[in-house]
N, C-alpha and C. Protein backbone atom coordinates (compact mmCIF):
# COMPACT_ATOMS: atom_id res chain seq x y z
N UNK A 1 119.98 109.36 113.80
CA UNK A 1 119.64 108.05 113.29
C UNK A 1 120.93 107.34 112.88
N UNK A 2 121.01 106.24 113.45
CA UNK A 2 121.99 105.18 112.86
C UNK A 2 121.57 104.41 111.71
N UNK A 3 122.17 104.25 110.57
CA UNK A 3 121.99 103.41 109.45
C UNK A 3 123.30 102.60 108.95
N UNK A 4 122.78 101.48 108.37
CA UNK A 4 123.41 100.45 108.00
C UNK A 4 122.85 99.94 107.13
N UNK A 5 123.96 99.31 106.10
CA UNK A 5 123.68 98.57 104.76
C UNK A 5 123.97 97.26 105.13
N UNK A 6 123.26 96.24 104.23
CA UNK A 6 123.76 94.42 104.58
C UNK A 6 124.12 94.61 103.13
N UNK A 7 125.24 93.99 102.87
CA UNK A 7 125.29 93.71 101.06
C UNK A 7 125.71 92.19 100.93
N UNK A 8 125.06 91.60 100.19
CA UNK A 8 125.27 90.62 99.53
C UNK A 8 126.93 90.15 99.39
N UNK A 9 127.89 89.31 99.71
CA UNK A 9 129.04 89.44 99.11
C UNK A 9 129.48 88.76 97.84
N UNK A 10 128.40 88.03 97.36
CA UNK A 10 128.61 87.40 96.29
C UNK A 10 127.43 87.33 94.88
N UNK A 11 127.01 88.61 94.87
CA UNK A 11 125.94 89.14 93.86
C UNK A 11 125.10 90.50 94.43
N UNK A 12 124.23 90.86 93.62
CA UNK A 12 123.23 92.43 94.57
C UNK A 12 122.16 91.90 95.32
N UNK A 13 121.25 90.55 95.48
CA UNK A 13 120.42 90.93 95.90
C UNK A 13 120.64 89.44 96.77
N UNK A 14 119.79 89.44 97.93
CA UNK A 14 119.80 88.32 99.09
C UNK A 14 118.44 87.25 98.68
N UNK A 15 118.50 85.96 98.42
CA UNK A 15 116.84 85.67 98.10
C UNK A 15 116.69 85.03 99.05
N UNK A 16 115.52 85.08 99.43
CA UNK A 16 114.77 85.04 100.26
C UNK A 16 113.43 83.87 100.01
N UNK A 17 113.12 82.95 100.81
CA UNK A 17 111.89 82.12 100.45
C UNK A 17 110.91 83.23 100.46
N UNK A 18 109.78 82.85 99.96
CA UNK A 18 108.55 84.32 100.05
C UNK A 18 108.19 84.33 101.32
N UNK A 19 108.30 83.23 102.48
CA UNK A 19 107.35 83.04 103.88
C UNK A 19 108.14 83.37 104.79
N UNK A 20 109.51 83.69 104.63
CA UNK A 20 110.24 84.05 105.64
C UNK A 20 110.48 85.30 105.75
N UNK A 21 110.63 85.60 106.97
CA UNK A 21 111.38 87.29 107.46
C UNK A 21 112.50 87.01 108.29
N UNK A 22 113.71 87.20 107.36
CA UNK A 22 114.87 87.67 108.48
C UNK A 22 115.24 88.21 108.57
N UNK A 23 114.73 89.38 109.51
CA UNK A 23 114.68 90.56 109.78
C UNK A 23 114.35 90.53 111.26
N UNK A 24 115.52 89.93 111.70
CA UNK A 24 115.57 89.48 113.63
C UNK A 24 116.68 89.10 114.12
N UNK A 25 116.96 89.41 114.91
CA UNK A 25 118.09 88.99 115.54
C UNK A 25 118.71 88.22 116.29
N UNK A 26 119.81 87.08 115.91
CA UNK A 26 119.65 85.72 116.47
C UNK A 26 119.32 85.36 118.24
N UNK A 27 119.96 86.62 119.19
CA UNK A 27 119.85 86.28 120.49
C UNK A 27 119.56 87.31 121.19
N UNK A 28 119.21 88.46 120.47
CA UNK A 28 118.94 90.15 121.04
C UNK A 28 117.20 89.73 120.77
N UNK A 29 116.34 89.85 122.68
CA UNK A 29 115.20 89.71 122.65
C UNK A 29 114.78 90.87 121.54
N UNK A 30 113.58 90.67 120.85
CA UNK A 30 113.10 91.76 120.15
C UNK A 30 111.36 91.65 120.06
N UNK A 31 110.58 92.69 119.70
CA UNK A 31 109.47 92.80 119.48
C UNK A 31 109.15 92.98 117.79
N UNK A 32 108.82 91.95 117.43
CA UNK A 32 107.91 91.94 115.94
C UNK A 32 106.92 93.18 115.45
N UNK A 33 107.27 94.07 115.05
CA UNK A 33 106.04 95.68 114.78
C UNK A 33 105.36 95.35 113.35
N UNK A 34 105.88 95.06 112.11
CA UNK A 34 105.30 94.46 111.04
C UNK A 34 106.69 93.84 110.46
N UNK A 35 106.58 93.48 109.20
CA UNK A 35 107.59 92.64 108.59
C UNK A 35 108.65 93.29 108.40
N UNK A 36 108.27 94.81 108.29
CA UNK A 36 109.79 95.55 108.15
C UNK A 36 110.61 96.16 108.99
N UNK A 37 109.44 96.03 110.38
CA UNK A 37 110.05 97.19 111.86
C UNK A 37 109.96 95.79 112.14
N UNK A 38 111.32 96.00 112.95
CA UNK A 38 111.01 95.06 114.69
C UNK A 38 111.22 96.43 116.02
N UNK A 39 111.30 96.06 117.24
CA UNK A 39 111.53 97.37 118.24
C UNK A 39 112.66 96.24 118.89
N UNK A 40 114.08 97.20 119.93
CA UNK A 40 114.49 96.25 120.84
C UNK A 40 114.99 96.94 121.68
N UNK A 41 114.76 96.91 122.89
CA UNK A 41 115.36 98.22 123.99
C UNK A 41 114.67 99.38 123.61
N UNK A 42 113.54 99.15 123.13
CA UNK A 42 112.63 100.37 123.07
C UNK A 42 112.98 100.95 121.66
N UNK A 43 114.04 100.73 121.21
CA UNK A 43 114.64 101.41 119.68
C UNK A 43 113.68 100.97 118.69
N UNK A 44 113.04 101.51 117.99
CA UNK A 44 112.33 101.21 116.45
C UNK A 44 113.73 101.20 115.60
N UNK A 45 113.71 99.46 114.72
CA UNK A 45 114.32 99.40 113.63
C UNK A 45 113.94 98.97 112.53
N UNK A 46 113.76 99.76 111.57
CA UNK A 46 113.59 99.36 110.25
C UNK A 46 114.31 99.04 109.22
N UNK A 47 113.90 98.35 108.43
CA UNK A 47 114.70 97.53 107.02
C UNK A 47 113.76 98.19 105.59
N UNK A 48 114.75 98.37 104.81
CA UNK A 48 114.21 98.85 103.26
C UNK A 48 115.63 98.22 102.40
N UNK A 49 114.90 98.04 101.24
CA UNK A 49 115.58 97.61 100.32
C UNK A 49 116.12 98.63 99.57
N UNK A 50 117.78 98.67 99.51
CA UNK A 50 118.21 99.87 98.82
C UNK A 50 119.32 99.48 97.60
N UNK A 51 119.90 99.67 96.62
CA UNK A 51 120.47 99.44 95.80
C UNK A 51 122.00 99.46 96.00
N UNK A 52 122.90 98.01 95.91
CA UNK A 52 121.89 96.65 96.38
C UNK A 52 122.02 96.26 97.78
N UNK A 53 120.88 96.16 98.60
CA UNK A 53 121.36 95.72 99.95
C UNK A 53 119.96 95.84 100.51
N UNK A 54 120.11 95.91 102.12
CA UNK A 54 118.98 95.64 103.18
C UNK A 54 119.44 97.09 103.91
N UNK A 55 118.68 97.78 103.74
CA UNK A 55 119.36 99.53 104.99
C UNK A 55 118.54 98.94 106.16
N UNK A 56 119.29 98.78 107.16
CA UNK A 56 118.90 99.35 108.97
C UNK A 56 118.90 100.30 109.80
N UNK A 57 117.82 100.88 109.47
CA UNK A 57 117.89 102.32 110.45
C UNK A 57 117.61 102.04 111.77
N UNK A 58 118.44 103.04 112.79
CA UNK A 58 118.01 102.89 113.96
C UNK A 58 117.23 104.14 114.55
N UNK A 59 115.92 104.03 114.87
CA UNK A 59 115.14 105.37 114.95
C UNK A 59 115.44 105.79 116.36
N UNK A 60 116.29 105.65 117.13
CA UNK A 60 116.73 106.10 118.52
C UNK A 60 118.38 105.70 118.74
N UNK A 61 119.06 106.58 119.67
CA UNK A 61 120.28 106.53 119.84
C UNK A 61 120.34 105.85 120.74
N UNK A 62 121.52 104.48 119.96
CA UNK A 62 122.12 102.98 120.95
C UNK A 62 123.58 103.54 120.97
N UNK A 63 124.00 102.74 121.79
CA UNK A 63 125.74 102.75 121.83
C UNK A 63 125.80 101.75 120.31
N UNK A 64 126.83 102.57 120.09
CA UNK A 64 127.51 101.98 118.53
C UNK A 64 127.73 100.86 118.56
N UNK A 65 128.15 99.79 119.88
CA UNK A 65 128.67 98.93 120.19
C UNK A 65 127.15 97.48 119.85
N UNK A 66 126.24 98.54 120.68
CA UNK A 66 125.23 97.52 120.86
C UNK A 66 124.48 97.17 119.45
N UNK A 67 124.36 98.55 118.50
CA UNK A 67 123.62 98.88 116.84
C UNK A 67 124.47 97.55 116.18
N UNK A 68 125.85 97.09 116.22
CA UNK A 68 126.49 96.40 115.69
C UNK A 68 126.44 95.14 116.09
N UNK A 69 126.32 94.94 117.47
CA UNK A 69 125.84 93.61 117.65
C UNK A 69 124.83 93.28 117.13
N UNK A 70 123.43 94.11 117.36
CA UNK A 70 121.96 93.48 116.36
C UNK A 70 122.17 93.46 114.71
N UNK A 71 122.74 94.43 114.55
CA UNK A 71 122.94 94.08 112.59
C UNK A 71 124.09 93.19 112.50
N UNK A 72 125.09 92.40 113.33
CA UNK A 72 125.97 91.38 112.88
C UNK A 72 124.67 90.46 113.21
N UNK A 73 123.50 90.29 114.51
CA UNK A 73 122.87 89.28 114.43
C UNK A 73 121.59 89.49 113.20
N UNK A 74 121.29 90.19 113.04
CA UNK A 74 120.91 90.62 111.71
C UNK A 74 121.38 89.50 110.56
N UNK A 75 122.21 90.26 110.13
CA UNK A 75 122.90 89.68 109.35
C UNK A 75 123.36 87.51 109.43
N UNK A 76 123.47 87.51 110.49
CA UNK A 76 123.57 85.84 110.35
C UNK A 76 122.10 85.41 110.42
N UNK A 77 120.76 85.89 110.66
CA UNK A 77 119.98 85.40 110.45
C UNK A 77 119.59 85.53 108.77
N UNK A 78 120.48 86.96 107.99
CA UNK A 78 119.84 86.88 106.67
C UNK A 78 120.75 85.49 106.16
N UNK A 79 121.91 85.57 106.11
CA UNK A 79 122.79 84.55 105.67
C UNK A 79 122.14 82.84 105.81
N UNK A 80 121.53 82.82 106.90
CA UNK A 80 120.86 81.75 107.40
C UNK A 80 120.00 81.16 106.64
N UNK A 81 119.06 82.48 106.85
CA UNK A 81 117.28 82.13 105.49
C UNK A 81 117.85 81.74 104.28
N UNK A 82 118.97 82.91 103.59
CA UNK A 82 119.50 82.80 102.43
C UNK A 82 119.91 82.04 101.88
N UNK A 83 121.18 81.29 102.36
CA UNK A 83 122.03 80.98 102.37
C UNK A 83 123.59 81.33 101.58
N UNK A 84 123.12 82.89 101.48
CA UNK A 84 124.21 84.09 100.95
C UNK A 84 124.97 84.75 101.85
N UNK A 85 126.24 84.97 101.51
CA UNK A 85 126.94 85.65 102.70
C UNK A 85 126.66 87.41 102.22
N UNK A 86 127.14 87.97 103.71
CA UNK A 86 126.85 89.23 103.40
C UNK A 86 128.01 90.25 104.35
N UNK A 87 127.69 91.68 103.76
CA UNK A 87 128.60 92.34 104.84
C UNK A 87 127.96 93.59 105.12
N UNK A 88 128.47 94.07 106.59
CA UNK A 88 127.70 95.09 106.77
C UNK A 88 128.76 96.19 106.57
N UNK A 89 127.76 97.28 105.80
CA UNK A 89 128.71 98.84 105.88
C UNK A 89 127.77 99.78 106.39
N UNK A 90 128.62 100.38 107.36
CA UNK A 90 127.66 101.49 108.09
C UNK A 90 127.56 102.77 107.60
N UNK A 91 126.37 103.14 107.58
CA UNK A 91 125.85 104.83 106.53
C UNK A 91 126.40 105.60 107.28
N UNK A 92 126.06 106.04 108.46
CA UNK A 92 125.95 106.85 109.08
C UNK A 92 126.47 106.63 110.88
C-alpha cells in the first residue's frame, strides 16, 4: 500500500464547505465509490482524516510516478474547495 499525507501549510486542518468533496482529481479520469473512496486505473483510493492532514492510501500498486501525479491533483483540488495551501508528505 502506498500512503500519503496532504497537510495544511498554514494551520492543522483544511475547511471545507459541508457540500463539497475534494477528494478528486483535477484531470486523472476517476470513478466516485462513496465520499471517501474514489477508484482510478482500477486502484481503490481512500482518504481519512489523520492528525493533522488528509491520508491517501493506495489499495493497489501504481508506479510512484503516477500515485504522485493523482495526490498533486488531489491536492490542487483540496486547495481549490479550500482555499488553503497544502503539502504532500509521503508515508510509505
Amino acid at each position: 500500500m502506498i500512503e500519503y499525507l496532504i497537510r495544511r501549510e498554514d494551520g492543522d486542518w483544511f475547511d471545507f464547505p459541508s457540500e463539497s468533496n475534494p477528494y478528486r482529481p483535477q484531470r486523472v479520469p476517476y470513478r466516485s465509490i462513496d465520499n471517501m473512496r474514489i477508484e482510478v486505473e482500477g486502484c481503490e483510493i481512500s482518504f481519512s482524516y489523520e492528525d493533522p492532514g488528509i491520508q491517501v492510501s493506495f489499495h493497489r500498486e501504481m508506479a510512484p510516478e503516477r500515485t504522485e501525479q493523482i495526490v498533486r491533483e488531489i491536492l490542487e483540488t483540496v486547495s481549490s474547495v479550500s482555499g488553503q495551501k497544502g503539502r504532500i508528505v509521503r508515508i510509505s
